[in-house]
PDB file of N, CA and C in Angstrom:
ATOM      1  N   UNK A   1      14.953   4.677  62.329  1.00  0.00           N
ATOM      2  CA  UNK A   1      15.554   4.989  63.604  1.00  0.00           C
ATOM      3  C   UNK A   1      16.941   4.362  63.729  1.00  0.00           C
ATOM      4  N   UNK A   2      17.232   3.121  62.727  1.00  0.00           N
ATOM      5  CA  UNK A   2      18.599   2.782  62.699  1.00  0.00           C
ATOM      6  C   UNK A   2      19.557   3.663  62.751  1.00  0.00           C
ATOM      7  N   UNK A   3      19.763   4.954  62.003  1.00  0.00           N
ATOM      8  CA  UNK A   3      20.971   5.715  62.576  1.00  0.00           C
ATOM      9  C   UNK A   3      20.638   6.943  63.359  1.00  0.00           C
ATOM     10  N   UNK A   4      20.024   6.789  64.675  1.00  0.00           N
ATOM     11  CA  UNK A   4      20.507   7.281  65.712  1.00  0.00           C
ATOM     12  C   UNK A   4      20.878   6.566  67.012  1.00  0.00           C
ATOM     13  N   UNK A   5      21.752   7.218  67.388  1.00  0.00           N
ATOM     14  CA  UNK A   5      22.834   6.543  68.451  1.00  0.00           C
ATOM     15  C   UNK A   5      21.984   5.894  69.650  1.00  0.00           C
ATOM     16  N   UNK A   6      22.729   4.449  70.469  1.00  0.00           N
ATOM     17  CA  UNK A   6      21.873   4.087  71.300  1.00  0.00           C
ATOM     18  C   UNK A   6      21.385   4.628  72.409  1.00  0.00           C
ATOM     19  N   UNK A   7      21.416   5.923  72.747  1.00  0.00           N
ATOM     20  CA  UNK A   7      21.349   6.884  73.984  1.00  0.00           C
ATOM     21  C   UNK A   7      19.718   7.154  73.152  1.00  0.00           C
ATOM     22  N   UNK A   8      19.788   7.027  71.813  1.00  0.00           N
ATOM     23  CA  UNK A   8      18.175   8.112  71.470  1.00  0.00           C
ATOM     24  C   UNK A   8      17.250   7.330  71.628  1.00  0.00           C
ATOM     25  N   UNK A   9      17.157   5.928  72.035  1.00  0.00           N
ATOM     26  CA  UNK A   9      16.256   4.623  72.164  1.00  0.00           C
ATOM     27  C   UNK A   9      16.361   4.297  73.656  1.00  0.00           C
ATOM     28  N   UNK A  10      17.207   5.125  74.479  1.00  0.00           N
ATOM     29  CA  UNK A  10      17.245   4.692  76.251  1.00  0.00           C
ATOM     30  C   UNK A  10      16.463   6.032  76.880  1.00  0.00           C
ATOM     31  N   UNK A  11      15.850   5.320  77.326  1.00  0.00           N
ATOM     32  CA  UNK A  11      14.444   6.487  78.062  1.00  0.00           C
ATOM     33  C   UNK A  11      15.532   6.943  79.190  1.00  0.00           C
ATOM     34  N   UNK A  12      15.344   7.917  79.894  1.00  0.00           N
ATOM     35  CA  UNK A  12      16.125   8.604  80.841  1.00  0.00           C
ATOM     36  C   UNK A  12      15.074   8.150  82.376  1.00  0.00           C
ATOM     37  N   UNK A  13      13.625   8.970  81.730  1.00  0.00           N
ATOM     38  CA  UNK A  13      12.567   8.568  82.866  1.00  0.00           C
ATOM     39  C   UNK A  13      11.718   8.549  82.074  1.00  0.00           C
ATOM     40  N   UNK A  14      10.950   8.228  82.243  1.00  0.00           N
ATOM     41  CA  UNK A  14       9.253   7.720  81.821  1.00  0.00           C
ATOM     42  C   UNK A  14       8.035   8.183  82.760  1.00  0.00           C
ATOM     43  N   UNK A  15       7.494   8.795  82.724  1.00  0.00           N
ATOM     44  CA  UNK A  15       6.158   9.265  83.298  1.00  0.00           C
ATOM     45  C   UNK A  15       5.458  10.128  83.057  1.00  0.00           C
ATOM     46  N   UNK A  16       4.142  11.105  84.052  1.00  0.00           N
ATOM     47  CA  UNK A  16       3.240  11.809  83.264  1.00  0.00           C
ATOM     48  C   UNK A  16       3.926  13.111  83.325  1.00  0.00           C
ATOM     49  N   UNK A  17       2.964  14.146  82.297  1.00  0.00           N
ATOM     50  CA  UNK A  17       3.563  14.942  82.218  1.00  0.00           C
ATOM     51  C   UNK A  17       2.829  16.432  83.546  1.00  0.00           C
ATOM     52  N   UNK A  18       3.378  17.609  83.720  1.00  0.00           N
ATOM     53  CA  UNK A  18       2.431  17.596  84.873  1.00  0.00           C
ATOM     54  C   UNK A  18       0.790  17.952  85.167  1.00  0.00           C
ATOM     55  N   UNK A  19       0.162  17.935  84.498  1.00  0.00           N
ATOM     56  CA  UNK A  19      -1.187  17.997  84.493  1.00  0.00           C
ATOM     57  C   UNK A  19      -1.478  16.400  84.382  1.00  0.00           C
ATOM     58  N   UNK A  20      -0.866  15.390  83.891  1.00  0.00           N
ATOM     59  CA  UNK A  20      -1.438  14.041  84.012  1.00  0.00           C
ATOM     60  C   UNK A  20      -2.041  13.371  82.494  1.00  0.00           C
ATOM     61  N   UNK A  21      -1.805  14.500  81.544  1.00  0.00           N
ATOM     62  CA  UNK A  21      -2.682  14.445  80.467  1.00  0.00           C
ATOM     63  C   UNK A  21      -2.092  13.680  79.235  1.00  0.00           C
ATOM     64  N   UNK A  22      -0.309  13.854  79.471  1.00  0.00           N
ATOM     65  CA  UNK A  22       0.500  12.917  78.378  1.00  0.00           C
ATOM     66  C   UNK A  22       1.220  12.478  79.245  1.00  0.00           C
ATOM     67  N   UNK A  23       2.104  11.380  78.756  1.00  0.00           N
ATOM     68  CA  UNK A  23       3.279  10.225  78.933  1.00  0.00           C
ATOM     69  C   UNK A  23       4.358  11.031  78.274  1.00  0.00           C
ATOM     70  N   UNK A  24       5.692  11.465  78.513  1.00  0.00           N
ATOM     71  CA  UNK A  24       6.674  12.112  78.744  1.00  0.00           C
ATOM     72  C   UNK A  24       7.949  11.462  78.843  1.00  0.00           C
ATOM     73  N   UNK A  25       8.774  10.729  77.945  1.00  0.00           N
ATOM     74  CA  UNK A  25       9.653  10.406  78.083  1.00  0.00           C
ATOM     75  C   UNK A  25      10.900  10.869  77.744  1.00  0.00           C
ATOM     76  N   UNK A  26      11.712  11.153  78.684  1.00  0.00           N
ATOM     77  CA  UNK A  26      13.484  12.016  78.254  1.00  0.00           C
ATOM     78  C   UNK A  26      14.156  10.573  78.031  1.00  0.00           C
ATOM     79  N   UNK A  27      14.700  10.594  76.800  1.00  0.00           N
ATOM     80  CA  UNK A  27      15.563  10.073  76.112  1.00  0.00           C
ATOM     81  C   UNK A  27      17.270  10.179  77.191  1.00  0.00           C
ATOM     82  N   UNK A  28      18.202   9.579  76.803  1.00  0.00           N
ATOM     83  CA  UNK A  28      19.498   9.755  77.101  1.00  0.00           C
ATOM     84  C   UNK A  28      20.338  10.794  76.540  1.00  0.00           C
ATOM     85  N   UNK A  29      19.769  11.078  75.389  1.00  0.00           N
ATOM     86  CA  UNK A  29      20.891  11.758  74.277  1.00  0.00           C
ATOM     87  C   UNK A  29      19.724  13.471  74.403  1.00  0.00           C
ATOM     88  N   UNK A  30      18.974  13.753  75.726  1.00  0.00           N
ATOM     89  CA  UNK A  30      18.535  14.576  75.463  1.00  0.00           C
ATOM     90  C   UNK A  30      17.401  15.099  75.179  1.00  0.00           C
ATOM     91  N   UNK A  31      16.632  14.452  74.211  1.00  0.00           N
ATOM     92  CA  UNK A  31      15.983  14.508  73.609  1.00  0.00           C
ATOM     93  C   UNK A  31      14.433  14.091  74.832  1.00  0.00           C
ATOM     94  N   UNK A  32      13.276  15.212  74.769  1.00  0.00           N
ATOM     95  CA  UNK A  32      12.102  14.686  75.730  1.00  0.00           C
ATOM     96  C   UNK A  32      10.931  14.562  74.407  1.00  0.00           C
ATOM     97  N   UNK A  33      10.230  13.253  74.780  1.00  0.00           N
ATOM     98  CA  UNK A  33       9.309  12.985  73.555  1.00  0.00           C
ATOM     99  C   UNK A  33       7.590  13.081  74.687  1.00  0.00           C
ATOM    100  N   UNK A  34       6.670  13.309  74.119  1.00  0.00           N
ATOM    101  CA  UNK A  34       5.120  14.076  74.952  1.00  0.00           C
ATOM    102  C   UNK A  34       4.373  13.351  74.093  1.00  0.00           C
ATOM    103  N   UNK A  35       3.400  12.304  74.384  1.00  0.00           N
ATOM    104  CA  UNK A  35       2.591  11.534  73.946  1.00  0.00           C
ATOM    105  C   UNK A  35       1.237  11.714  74.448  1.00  0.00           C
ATOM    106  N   UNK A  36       0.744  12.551  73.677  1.00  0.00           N
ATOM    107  CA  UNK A  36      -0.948  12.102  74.310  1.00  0.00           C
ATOM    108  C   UNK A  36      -1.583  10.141  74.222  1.00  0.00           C
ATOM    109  N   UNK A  37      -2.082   9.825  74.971  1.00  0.00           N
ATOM    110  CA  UNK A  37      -2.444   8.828  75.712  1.00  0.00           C
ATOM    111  C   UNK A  37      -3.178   8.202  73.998  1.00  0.00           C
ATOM    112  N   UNK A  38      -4.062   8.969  73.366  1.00  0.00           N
ATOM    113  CA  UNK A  38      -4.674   8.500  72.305  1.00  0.00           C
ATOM    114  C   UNK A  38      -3.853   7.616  71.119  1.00  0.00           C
ATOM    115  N   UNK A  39      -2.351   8.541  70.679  1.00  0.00           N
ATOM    116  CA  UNK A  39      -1.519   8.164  70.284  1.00  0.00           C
ATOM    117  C   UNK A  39      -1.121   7.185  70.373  1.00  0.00           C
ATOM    118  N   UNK A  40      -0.762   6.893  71.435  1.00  0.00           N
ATOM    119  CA  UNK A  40      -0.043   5.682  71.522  1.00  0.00           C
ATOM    120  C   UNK A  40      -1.259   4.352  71.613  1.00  0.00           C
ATOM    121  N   UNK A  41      -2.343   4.605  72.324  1.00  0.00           N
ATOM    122  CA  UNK A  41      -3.089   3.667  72.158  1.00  0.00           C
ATOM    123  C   UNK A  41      -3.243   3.345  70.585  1.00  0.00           C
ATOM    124  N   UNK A  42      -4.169   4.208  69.600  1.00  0.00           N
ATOM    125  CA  UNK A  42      -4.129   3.734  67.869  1.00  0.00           C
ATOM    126  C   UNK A  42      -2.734   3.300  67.359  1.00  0.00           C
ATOM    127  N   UNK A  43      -1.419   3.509  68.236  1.00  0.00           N
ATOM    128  CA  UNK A  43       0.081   2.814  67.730  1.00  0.00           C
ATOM    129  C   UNK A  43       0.154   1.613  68.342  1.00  0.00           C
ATOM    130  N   UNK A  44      -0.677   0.956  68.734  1.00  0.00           N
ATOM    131  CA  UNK A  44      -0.478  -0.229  69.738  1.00  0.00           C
ATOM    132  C   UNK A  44      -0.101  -1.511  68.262  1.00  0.00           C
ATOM    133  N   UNK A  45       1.066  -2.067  68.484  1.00  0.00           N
ATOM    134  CA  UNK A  45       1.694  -3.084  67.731  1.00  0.00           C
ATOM    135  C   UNK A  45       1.708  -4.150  67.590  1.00  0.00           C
ATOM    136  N   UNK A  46       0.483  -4.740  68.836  1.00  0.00           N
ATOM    137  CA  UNK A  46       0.091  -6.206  69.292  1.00  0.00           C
ATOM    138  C   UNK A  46      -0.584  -6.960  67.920  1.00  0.00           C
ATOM    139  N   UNK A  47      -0.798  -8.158  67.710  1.00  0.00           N
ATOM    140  CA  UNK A  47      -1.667  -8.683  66.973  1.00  0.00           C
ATOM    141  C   UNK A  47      -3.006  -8.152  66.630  1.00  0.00           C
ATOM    142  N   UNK A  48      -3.677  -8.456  67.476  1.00  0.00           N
ATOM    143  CA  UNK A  48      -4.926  -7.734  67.699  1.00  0.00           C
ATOM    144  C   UNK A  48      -5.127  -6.267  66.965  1.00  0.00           C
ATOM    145  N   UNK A  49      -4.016  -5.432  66.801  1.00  0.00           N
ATOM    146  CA  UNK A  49      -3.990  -4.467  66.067  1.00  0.00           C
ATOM    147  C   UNK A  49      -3.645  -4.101  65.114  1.00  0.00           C
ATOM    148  N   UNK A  50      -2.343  -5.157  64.903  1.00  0.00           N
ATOM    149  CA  UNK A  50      -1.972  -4.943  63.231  1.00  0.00           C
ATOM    150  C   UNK A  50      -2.277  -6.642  63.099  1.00  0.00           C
ATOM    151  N   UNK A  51      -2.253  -6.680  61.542  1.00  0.00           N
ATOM    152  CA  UNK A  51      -2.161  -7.558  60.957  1.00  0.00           C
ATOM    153  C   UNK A  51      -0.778  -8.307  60.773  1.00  0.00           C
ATOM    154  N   UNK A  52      -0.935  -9.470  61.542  1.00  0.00           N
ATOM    155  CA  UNK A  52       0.514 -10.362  61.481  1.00  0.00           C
ATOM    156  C   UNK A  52       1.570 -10.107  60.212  1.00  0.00           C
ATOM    157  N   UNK A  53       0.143 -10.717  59.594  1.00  0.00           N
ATOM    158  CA  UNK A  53       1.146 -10.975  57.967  1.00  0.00           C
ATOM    159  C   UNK A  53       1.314 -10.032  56.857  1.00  0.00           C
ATOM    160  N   UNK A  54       0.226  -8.907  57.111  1.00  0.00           N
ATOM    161  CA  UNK A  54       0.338  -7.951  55.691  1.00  0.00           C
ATOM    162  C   UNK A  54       0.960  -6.866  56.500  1.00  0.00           C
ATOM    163  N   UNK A  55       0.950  -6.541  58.161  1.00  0.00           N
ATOM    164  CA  UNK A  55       1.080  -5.429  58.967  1.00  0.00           C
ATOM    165  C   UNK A  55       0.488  -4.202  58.757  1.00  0.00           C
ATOM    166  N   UNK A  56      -1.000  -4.330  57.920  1.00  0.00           N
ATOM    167  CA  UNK A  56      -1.879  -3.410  57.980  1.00  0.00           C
ATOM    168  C   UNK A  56      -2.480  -3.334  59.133  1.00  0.00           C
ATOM    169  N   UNK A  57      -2.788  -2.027  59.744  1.00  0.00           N
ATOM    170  CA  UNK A  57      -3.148  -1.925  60.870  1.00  0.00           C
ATOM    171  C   UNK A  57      -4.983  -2.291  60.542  1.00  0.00           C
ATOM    172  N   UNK A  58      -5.473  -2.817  61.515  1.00  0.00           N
ATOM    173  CA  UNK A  58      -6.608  -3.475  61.741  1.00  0.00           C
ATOM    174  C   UNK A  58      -7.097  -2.926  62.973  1.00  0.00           C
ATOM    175  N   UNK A  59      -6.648  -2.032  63.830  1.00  0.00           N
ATOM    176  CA  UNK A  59      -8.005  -1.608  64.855  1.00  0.00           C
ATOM    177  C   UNK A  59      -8.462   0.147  64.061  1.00  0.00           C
ATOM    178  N   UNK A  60      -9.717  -0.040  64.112  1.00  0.00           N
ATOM    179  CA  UNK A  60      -9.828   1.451  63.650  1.00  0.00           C
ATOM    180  C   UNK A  60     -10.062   2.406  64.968  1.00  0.00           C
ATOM    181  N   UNK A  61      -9.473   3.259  64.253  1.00  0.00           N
ATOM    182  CA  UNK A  61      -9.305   4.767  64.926  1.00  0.00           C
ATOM    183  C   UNK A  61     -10.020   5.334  66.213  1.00  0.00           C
ATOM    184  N   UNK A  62     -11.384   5.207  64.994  1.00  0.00           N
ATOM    185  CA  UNK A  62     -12.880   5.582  65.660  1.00  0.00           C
ATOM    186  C   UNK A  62     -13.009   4.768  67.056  1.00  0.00           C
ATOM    187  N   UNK A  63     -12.536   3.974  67.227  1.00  0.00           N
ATOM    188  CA  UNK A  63     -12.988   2.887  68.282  1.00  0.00           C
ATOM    189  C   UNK A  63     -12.366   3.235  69.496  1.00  0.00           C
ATOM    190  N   UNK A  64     -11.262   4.063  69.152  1.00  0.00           N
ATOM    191  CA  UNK A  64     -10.309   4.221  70.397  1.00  0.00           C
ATOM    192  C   UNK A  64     -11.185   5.245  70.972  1.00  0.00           C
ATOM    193  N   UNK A  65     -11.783   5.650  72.148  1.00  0.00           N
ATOM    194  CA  UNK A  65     -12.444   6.778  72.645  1.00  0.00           C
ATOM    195  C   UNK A  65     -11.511   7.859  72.802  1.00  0.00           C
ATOM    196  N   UNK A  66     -11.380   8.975  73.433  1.00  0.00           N
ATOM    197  CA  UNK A  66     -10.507  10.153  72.816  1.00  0.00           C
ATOM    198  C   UNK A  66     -10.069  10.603  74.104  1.00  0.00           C
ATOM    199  N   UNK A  67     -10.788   9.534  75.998  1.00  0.00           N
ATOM    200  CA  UNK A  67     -10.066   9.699  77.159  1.00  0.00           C
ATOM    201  C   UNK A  67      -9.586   8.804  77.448  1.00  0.00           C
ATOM    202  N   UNK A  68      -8.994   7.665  76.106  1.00  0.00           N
ATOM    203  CA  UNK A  68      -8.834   6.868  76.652  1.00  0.00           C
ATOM    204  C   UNK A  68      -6.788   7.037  77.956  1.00  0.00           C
ATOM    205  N   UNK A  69      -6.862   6.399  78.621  1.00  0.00           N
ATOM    206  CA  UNK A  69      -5.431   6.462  79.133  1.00  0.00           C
ATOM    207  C   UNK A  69      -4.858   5.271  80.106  1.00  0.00           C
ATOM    208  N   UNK A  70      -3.818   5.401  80.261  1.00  0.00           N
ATOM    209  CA  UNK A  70      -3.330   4.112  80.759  1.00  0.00           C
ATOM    210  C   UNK A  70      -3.416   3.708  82.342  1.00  0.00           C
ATOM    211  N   UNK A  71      -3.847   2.963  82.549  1.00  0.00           N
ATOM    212  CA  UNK A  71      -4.070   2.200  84.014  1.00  0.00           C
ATOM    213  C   UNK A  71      -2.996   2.145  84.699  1.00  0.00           C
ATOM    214  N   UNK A  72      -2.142   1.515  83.825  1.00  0.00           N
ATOM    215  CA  UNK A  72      -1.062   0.720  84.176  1.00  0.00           C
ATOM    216  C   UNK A  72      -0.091   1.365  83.026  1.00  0.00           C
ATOM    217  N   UNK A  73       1.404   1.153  83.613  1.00  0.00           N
ATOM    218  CA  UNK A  73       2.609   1.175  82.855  1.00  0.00           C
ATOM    219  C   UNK A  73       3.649  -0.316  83.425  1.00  0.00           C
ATOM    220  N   UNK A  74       3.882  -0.989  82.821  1.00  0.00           N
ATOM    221  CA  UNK A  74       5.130  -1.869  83.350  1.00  0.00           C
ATOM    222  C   UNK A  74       6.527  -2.041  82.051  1.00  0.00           C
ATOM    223  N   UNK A  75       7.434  -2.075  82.724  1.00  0.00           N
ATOM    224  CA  UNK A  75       8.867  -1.993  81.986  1.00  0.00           C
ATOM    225  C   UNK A  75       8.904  -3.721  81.635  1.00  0.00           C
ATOM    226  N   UNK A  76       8.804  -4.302  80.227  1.00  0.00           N
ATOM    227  CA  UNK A  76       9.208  -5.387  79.672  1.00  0.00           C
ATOM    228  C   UNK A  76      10.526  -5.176  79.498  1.00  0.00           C
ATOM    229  N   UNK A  77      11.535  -6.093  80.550  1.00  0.00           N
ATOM    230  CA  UNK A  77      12.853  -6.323  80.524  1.00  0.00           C
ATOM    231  C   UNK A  77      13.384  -4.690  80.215  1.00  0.00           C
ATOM    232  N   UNK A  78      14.409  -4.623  79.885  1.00  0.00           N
ATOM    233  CA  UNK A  78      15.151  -3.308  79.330  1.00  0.00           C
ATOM    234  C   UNK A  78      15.350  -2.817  78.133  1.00  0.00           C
ATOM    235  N   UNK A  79      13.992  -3.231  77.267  1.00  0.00           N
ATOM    236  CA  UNK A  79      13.589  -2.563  76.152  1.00  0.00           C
ATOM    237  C   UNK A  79      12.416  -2.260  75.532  1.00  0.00           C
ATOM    238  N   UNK A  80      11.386  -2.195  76.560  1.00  0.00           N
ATOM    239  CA  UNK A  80       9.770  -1.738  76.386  1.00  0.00           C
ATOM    240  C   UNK A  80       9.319  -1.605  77.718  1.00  0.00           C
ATOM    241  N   UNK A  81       8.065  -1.163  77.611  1.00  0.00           N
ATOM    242  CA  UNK A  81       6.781  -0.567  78.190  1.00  0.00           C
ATOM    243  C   UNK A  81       5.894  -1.398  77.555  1.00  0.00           C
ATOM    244  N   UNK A  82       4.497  -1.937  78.815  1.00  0.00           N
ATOM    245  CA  UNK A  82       3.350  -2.094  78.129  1.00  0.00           C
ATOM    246  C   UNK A  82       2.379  -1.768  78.988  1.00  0.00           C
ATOM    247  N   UNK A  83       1.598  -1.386  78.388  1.00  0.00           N
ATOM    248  CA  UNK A  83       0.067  -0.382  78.927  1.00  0.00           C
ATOM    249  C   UNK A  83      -0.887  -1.492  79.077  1.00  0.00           C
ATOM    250  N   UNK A  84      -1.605  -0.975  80.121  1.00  0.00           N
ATOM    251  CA  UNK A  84      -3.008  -1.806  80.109  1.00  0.00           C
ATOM    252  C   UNK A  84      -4.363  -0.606  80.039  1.00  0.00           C
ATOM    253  N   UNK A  85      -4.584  -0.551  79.389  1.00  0.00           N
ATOM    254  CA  UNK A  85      -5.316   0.834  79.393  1.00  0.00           C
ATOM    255  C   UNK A  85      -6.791   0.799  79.873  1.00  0.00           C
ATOM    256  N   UNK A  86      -7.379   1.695  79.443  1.00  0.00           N
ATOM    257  CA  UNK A  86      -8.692   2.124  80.097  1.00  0.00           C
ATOM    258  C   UNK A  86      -9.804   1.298  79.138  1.00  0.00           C
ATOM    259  N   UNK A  87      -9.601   1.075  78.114  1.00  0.00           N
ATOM    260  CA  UNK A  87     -10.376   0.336  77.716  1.00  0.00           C
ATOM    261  C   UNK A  87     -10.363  -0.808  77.429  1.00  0.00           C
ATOM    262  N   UNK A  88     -10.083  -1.611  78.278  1.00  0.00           N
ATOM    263  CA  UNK A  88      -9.268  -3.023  78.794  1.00  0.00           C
ATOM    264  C   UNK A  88      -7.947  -3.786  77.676  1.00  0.00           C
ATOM    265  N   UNK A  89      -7.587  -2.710  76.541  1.00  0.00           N
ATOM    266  CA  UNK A  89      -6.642  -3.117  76.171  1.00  0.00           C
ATOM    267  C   UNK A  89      -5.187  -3.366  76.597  1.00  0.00           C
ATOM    268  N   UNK A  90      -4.562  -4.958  76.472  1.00  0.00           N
ATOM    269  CA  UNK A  90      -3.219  -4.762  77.090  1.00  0.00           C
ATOM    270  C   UNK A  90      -2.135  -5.933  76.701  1.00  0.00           C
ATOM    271  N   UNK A  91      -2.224  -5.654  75.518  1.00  0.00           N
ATOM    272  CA  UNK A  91      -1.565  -7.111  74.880  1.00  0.00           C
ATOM    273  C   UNK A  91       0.095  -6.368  73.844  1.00  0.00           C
ATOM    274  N   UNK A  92      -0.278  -5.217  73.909  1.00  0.00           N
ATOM    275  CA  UNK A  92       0.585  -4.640  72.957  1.00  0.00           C
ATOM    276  C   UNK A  92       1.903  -4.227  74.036  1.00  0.00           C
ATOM    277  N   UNK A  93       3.497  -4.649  73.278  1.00  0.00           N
ATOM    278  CA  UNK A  93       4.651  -4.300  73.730  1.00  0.00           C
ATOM    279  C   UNK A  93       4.944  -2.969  72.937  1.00  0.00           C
ATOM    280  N   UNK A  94       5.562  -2.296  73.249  1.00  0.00           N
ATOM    281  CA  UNK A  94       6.029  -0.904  72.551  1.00  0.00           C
ATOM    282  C   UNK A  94       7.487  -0.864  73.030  1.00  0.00           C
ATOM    283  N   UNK A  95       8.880  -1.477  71.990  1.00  0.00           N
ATOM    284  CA  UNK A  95       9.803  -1.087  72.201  1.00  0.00           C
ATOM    285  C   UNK A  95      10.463   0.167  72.281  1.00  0.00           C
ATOM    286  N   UNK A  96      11.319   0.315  73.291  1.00  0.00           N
ATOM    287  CA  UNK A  96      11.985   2.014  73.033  1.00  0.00           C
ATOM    288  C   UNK A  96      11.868   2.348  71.605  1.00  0.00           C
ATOM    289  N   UNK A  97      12.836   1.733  70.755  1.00  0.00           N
ATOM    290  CA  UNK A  97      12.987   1.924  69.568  1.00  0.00           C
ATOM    291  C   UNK A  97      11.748   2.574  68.927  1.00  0.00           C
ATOM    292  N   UNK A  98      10.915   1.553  68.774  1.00  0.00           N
ATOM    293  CA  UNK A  98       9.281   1.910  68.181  1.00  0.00           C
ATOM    294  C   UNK A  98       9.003   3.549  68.933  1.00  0.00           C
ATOM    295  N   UNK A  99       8.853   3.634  70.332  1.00  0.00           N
ATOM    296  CA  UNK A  99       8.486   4.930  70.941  1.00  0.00           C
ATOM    297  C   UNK A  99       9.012   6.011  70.409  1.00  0.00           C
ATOM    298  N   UNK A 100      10.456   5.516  70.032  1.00  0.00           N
ATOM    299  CA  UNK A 100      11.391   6.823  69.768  1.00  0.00           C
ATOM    300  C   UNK A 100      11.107   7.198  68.106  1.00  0.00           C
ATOM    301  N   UNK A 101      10.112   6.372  67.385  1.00  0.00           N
ATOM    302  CA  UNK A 101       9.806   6.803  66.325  1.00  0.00           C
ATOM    303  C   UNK A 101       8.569   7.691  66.328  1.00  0.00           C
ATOM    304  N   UNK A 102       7.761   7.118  67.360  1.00  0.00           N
ATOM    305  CA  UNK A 102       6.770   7.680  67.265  1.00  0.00           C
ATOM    306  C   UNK A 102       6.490   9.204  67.816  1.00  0.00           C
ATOM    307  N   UNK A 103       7.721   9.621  68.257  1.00  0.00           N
ATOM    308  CA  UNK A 103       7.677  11.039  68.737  1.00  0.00           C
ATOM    309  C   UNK A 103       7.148  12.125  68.118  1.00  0.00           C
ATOM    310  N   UNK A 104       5.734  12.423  68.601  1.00  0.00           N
ATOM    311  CA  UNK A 104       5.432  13.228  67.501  1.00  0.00           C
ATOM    312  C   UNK A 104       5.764  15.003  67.370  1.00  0.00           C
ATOM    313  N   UNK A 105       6.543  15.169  68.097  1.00  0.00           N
ATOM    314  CA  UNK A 105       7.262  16.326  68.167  1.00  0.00           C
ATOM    315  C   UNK A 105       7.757  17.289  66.998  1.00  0.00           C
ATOM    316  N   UNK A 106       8.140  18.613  66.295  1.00  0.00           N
ATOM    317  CA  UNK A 106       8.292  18.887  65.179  1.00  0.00           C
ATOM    318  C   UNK A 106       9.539  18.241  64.382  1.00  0.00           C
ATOM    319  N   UNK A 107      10.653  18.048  65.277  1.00  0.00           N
ATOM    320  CA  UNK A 107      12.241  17.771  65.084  1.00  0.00           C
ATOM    321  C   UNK A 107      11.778  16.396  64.384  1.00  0.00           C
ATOM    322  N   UNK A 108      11.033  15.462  65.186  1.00  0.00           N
ATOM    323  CA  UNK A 108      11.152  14.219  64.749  1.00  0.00           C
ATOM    324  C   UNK A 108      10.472  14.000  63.326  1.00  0.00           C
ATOM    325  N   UNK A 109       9.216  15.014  63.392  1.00  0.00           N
ATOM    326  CA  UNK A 109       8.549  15.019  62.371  1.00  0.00           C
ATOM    327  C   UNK A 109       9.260  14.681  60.742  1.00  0.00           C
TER     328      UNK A 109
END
């Protein structure tokens, strides 16, 4: 994600999308990224989920239930989001940066 410009890592707005079913964020430079709720939970970057030192991810898949979704959204300073979700997980930060990779959209693909 290092070479795209800092507008592609600044969320525009952040929220649901309109049925309630994904997280929806417009970028600055344009760009709108659509996250189903599952996604981002199995991307969660906290300890607890990856491994400190090898950064193999360590929560499995299976575990995440498939409604899971977020309770809560709060803005960490002016460069993340963190969820507290439905299945009492809430330890994980998700920088813009990180989000803007995870777009799973075709372009980004």
């Amino acid at each position: 994600m290092s070479g795209l410009p800092p507008s592609a890592t600044r969320p525009e707005s952040i929220g649901p999308n309109d049925d309630g079913t994904e997280l929806v964020i417009r970028w600055q430079d344009g760009h709108r990224s659509s996250f189903p709720p599952r996604l981002l939970r199995i991307a969660c970057p906290c300890a607890g989920c990856v491994d400190e030192m090898t950064g193999r991810r360590i929560l499995e898949p299976g575990s995440v239930p498939p409604d899971i979704h977020p309770r809560t959204i709060e803005y960490v300073g002016r460069y993340a989001i963190q969820f507290e979700w439905s299945d009492g997980h809430s330890t994980g930060i998700f920088p813009f940066e990180y989000l803007r990779s995870l777009c799973p959209c075709a372009a980004c693909e």
